[in-house]
PDB file of N, CA and C in Angstrom:
ATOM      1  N   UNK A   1       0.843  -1.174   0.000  1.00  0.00           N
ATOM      2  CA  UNK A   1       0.000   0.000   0.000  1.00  0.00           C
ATOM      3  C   UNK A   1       0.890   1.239   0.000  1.00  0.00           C
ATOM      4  N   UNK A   2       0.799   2.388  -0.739  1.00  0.00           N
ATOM      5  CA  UNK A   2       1.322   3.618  -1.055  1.00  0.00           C
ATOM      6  C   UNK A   2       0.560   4.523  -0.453  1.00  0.00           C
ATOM      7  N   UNK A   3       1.343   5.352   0.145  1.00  0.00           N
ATOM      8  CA  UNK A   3       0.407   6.692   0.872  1.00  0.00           C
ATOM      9  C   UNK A   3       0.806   7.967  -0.255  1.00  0.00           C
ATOM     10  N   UNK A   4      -0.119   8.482  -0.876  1.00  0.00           N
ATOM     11  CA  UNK A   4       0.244   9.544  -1.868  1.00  0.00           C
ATOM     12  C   UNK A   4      -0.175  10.682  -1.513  1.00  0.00           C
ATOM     13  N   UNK A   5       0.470  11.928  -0.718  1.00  0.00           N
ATOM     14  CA  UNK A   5      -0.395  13.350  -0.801  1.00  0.00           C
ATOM     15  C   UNK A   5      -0.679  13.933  -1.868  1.00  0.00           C
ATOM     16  N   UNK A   6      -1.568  14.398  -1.971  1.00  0.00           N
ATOM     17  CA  UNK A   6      -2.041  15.127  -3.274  1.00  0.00           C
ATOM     18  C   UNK A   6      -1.253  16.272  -3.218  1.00  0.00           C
ATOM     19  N   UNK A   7      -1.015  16.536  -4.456  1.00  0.00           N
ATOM     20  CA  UNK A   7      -0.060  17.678  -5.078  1.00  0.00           C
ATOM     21  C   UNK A   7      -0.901  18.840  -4.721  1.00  0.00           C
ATOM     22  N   UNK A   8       0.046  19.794  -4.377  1.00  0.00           N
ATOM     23  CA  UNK A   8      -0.748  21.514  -3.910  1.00  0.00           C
ATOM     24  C   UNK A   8      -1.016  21.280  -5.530  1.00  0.00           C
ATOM     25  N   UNK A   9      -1.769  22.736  -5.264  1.00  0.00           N
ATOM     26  CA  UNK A   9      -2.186  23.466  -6.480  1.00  0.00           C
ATOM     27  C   UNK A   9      -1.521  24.651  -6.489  1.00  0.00           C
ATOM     28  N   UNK A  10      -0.879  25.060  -7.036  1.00  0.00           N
ATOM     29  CA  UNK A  10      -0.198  26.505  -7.120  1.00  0.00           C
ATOM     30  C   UNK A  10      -0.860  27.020  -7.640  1.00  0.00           C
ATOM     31  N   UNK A  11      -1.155  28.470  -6.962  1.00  0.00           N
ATOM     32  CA  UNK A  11      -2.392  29.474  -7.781  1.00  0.00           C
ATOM     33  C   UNK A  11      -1.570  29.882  -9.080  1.00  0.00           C
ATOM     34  N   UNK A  12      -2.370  30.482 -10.109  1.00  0.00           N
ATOM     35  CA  UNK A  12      -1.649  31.311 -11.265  1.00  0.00           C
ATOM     36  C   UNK A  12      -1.740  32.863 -10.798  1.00  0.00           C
ATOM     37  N   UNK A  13      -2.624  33.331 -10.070  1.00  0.00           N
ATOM     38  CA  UNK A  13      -2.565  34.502  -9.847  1.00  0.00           C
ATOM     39  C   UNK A  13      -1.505  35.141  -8.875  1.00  0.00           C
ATOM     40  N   UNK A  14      -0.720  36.666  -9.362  1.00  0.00           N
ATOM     41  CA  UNK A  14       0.722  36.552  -9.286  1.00  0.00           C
ATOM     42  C   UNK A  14       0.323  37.231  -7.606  1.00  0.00           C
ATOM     43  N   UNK A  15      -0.901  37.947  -7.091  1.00  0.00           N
ATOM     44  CA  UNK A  15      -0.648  38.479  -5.761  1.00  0.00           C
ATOM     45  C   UNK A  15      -1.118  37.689  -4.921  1.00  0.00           C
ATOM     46  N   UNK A  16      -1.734  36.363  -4.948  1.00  0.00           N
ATOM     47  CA  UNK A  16      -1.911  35.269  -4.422  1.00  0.00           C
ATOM     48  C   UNK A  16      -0.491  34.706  -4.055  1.00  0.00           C
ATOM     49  N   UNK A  17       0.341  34.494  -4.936  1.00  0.00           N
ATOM     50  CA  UNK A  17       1.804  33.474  -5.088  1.00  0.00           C
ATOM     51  C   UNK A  17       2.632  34.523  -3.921  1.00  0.00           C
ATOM     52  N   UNK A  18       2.316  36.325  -4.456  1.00  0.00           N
ATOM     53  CA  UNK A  18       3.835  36.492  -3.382  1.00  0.00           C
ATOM     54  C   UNK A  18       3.133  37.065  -1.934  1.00  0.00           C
ATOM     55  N   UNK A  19       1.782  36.977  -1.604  1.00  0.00           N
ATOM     56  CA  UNK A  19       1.434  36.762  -0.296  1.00  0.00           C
ATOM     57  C   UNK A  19       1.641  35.183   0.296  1.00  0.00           C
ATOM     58  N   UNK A  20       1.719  34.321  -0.519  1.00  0.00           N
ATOM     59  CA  UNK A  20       1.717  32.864  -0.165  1.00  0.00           C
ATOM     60  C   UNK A  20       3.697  33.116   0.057  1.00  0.00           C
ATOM     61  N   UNK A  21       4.187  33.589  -0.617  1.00  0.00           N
ATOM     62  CA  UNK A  21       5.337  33.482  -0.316  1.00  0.00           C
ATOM     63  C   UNK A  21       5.562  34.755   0.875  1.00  0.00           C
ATOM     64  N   UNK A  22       5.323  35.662   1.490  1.00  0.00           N
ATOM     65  CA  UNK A  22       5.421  36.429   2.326  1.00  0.00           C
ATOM     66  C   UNK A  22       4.933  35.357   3.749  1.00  0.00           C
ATOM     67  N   UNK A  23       4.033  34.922   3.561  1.00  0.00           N
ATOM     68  CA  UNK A  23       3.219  34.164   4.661  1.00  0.00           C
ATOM     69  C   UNK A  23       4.974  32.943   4.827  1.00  0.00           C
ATOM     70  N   UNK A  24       4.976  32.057   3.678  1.00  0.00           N
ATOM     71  CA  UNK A  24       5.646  31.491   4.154  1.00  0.00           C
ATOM     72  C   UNK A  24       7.446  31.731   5.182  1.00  0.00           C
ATOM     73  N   UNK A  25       7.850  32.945   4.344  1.00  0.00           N
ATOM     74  CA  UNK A  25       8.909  33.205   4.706  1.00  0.00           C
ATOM     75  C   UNK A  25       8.573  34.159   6.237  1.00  0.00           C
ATOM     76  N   UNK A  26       7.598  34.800   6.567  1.00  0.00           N
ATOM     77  CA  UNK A  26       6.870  35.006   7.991  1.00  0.00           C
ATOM     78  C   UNK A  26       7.284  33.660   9.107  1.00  0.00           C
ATOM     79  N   UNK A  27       6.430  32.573   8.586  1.00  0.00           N
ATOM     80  CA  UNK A  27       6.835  31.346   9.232  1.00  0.00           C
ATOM     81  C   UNK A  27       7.914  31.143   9.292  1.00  0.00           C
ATOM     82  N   UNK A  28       8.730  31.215   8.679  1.00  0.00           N
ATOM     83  CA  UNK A  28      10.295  30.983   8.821  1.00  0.00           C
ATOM     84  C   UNK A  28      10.871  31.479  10.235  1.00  0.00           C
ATOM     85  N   UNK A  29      10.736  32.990   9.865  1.00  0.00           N
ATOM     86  CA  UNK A  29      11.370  34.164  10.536  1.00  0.00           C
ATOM     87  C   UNK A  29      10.446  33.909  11.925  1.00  0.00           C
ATOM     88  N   UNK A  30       9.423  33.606  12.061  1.00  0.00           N
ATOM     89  CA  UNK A  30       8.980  32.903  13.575  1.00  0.00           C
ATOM     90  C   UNK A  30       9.861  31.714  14.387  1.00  0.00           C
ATOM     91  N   UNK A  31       9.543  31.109  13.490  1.00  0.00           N
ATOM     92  CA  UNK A  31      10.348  29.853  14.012  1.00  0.00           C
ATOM     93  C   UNK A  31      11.951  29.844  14.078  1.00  0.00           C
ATOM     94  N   UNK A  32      12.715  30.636  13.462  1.00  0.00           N
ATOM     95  CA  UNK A  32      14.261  31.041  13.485  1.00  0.00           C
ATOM     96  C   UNK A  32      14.334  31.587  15.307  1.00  0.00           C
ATOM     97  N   UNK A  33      13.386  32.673  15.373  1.00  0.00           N
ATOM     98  CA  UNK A  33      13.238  33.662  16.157  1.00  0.00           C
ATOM     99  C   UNK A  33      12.735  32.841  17.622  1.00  0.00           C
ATOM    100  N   UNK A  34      11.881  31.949  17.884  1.00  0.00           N
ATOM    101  CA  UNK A  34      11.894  30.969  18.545  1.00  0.00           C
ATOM    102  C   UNK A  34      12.800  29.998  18.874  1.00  0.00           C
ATOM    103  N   UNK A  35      13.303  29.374  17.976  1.00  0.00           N
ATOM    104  CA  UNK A  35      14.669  28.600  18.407  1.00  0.00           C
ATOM    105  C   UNK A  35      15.825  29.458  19.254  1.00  0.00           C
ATOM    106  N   UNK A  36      16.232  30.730  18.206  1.00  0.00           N
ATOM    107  CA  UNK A  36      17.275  31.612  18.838  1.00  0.00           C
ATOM    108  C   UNK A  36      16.824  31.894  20.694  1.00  0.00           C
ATOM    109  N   UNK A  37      15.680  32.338  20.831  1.00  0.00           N
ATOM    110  CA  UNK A  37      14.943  32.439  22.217  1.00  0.00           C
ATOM    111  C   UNK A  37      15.671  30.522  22.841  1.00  0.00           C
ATOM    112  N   UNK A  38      15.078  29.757  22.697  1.00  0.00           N
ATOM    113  CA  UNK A  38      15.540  28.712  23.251  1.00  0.00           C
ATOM    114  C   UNK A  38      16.753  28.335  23.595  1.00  0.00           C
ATOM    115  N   UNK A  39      17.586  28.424  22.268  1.00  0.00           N
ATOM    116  CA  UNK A  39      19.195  28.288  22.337  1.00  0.00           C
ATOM    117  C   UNK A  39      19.428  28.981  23.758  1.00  0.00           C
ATOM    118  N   UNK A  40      19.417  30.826  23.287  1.00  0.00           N
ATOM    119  CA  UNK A  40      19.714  31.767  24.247  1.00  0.00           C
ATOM    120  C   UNK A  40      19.765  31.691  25.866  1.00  0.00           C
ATOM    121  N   UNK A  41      18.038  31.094  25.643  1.00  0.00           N
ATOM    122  CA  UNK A  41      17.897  30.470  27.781  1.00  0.00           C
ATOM    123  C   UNK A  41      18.592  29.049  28.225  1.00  0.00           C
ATOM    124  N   UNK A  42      18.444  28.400  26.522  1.00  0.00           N
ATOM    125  CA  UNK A  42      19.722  26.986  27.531  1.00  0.00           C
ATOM    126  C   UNK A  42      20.933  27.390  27.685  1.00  0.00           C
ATOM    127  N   UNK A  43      21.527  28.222  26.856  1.00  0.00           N
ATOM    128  CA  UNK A  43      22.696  29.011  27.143  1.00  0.00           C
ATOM    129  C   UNK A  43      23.051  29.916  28.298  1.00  0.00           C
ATOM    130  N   UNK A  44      22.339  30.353  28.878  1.00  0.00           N
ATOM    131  CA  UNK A  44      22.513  31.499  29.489  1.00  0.00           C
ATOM    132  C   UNK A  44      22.154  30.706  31.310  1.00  0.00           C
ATOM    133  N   UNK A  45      21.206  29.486  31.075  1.00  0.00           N
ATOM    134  CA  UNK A  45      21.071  28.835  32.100  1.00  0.00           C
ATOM    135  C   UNK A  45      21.842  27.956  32.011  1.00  0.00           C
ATOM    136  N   UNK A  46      22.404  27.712  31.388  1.00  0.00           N
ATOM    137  CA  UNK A  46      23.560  26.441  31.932  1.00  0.00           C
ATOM    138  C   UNK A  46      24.968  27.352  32.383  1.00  0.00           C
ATOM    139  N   UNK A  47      24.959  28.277  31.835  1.00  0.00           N
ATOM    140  CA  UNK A  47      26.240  29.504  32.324  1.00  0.00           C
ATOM    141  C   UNK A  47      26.013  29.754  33.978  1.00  0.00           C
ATOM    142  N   UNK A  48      24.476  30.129  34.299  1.00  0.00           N
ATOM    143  CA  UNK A  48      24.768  30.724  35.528  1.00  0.00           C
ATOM    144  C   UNK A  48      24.787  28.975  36.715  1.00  0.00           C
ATOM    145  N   UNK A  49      24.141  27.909  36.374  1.00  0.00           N
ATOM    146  CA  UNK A  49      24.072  26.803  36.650  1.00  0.00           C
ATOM    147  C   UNK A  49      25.352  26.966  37.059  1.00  0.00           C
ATOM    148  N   UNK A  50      26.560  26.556  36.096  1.00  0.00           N
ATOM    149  CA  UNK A  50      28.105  26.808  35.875  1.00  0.00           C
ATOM    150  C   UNK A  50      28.774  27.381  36.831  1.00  0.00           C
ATOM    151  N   UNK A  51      28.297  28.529  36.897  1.00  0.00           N
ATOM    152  CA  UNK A  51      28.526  29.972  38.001  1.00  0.00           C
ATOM    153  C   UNK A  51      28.408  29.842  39.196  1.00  0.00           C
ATOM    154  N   UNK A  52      27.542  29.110  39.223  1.00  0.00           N
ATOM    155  CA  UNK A  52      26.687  28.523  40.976  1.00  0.00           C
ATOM    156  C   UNK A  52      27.395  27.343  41.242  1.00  0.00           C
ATOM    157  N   UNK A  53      28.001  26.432  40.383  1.00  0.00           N
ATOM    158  CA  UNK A  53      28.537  25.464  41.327  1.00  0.00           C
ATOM    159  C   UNK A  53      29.895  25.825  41.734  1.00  0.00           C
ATOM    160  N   UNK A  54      30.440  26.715  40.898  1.00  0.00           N
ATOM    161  CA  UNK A  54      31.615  27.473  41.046  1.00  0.00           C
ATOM    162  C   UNK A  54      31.991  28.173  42.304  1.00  0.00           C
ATOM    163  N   UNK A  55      30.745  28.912  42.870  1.00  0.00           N
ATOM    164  CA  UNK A  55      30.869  29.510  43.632  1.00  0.00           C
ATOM    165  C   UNK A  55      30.587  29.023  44.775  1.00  0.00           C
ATOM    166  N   UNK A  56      29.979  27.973  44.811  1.00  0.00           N
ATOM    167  CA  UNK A  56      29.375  27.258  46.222  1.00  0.00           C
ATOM    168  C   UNK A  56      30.711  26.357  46.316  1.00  0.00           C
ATOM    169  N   UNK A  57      31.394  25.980  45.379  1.00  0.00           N
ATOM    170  CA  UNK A  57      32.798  25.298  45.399  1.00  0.00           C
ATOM    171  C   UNK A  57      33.470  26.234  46.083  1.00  0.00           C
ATOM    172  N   UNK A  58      33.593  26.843  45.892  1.00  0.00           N
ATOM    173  CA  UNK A  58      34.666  28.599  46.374  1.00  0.00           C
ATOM    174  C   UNK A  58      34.130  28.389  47.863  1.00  0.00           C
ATOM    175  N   UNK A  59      32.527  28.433  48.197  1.00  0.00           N
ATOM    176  CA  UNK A  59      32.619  28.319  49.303  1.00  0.00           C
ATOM    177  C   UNK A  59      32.995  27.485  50.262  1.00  0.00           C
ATOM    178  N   UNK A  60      33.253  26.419  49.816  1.00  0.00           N
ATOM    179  CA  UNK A  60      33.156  24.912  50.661  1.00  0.00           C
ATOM    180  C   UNK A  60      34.534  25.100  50.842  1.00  0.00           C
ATOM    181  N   UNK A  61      35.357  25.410  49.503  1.00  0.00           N
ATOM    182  CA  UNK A  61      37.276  25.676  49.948  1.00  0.00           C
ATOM    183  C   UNK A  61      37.447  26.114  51.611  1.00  0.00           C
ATOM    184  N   UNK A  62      36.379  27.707  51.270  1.00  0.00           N
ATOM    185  CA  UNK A  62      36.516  28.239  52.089  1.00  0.00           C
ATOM    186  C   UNK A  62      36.461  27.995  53.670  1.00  0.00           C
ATOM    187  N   UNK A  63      35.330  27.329  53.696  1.00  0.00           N
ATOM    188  CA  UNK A  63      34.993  26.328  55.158  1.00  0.00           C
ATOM    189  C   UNK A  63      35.803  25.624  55.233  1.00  0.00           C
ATOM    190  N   UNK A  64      36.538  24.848  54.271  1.00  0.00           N
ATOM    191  CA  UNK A  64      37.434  23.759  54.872  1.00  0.00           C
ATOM    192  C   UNK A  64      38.945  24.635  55.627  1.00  0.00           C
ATOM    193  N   UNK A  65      39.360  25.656  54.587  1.00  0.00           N
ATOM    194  CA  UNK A  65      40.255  26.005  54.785  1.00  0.00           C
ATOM    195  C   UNK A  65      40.410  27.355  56.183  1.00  0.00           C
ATOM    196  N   UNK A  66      39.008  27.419  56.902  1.00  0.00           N
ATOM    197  CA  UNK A  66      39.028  28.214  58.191  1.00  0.00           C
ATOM    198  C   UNK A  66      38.989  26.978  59.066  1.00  0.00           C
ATOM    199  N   UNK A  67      39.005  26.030  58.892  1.00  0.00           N
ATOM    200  CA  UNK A  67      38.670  24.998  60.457  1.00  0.00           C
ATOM    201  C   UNK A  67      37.320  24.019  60.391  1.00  0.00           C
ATOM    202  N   UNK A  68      36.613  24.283  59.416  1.00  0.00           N
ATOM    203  CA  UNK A  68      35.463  23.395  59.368  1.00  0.00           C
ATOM    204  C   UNK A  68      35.876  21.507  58.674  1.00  0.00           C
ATOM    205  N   UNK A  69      36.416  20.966  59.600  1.00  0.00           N
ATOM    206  CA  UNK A  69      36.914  19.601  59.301  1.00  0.00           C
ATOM    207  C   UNK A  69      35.791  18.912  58.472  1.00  0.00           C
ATOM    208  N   UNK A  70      36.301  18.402  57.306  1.00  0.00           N
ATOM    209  CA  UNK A  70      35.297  16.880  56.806  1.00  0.00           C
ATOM    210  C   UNK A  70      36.253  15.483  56.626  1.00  0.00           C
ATOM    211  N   UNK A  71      35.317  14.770  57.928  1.00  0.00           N
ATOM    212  CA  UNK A  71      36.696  13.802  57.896  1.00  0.00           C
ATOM    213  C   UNK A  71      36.451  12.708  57.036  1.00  0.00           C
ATOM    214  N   UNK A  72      37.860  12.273  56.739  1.00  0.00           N
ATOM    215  CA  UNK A  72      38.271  11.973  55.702  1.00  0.00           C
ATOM    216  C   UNK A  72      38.359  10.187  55.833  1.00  0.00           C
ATOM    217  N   UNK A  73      37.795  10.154  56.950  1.00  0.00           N
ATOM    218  CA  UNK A  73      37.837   8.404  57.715  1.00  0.00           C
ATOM    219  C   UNK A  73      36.530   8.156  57.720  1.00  0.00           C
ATOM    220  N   UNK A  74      35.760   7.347  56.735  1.00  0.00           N
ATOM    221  CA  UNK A  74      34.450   6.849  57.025  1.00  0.00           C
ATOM    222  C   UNK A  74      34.950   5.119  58.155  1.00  0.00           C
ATOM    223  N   UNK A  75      33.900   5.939  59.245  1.00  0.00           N
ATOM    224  CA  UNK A  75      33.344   5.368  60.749  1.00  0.00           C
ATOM    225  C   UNK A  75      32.349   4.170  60.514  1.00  0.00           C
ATOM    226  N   UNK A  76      32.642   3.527  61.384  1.00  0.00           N
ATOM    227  CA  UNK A  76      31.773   2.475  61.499  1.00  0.00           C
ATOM    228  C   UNK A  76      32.080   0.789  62.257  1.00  0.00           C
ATOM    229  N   UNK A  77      31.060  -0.250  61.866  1.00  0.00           N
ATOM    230  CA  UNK A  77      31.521  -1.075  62.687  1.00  0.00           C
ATOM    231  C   UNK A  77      31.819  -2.291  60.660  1.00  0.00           C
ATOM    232  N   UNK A  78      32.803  -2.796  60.786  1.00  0.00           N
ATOM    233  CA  UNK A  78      33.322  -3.594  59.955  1.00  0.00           C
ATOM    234  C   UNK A  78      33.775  -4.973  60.288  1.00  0.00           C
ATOM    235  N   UNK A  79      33.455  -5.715  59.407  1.00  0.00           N
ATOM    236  CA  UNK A  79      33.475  -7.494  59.667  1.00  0.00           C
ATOM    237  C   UNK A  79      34.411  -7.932  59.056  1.00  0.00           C
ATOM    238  N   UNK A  80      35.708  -8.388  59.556  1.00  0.00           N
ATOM    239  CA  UNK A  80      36.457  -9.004  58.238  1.00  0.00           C
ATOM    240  C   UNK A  80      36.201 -10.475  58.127  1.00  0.00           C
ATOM    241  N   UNK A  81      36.117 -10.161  57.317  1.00  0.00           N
ATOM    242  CA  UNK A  81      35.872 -12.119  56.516  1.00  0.00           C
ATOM    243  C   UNK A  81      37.428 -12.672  56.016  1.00  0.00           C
ATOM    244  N   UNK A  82      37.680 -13.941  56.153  1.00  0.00           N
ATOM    245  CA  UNK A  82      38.695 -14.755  56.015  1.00  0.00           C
ATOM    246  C   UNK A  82      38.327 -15.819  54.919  1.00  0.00           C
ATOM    247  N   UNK A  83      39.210 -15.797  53.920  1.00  0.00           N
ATOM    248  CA  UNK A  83      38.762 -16.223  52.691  1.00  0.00           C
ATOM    249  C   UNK A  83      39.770 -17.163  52.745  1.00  0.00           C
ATOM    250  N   UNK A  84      39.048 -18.385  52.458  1.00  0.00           N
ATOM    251  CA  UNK A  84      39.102 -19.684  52.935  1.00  0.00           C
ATOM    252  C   UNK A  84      39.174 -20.395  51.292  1.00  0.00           C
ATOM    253  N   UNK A  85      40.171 -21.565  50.409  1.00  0.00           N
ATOM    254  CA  UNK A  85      40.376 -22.504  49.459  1.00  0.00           C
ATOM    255  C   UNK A  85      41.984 -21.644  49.041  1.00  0.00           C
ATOM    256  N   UNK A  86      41.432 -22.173  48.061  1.00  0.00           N
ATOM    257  CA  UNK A  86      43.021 -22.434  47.006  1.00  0.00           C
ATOM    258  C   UNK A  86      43.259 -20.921  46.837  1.00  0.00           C
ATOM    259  N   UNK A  87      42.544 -19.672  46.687  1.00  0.00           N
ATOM    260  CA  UNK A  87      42.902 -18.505  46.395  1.00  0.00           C
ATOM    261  C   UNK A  87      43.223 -17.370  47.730  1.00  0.00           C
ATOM    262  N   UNK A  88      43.528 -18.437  48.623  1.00  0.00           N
ATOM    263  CA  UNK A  88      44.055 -17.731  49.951  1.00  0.00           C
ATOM    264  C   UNK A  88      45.290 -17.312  49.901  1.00  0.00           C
ATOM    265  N   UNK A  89      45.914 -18.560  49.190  1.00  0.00           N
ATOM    266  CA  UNK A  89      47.288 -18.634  49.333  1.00  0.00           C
ATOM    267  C   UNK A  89      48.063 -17.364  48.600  1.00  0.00           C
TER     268      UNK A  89
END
C-alpha cells in the first residue's frame, strides 16, 4: 500500500503566489526567532548553573580552609571475613 499526498495546487494569480510566499517566509522568521529564544535560555542557564557550582565550590574551599573539618575516615563497625580454598594462598 502507497500513501500519496495530493499535489498543492499553485495558484496562477501573481498576488496570491507572493502573499503565499510572504506568509511562508513570515513562518520561517517565527520559528528562526523561537529557536534563537531557546538556544539563548539553555545558554545562558547552563552559564549561571556553571557559576553557581563554582561559587558554592569557592565556598566549601573556604569552610574547609578556616577549620570546618570533613573527615576523611568513614566510621563504622566492619566485619572481616577470612577467605578460605586455594585462592588464599
Amino acid at each position: 500500500m502507497r500513501f500519496v499526498l495530493p499535489s498543492p495546487r499553485r495558484s496562477r494569480h501573481p498576488l496570491v503566489r507572493a502573499l503565499s510566499l510572504l506568509v511562508g517566509v513570515a513562518v520561517i522568521g517565527v520559528l528562526l526567532v523561537f529557536g534563537l529564544v531557546v538556544v539563548s535560555v539553555l545558554l545562558v542557564g547552563g552559564g549561571l548553573l556553571l557559576a553557581l557550582r563554582q561559587w558554592t565550590r569557592g565556598r566549601d574551599a573556604k569552610r574547609t580552609a578556616a577549620g570546618v573539618h570533613k573527615p576523611e575516615v568513614l566510621e563504622g563497625e566492619f566485619v572481616v571475613l577470612r577467605q578460605t580454598g586455594p585462592a588464599a594462598h
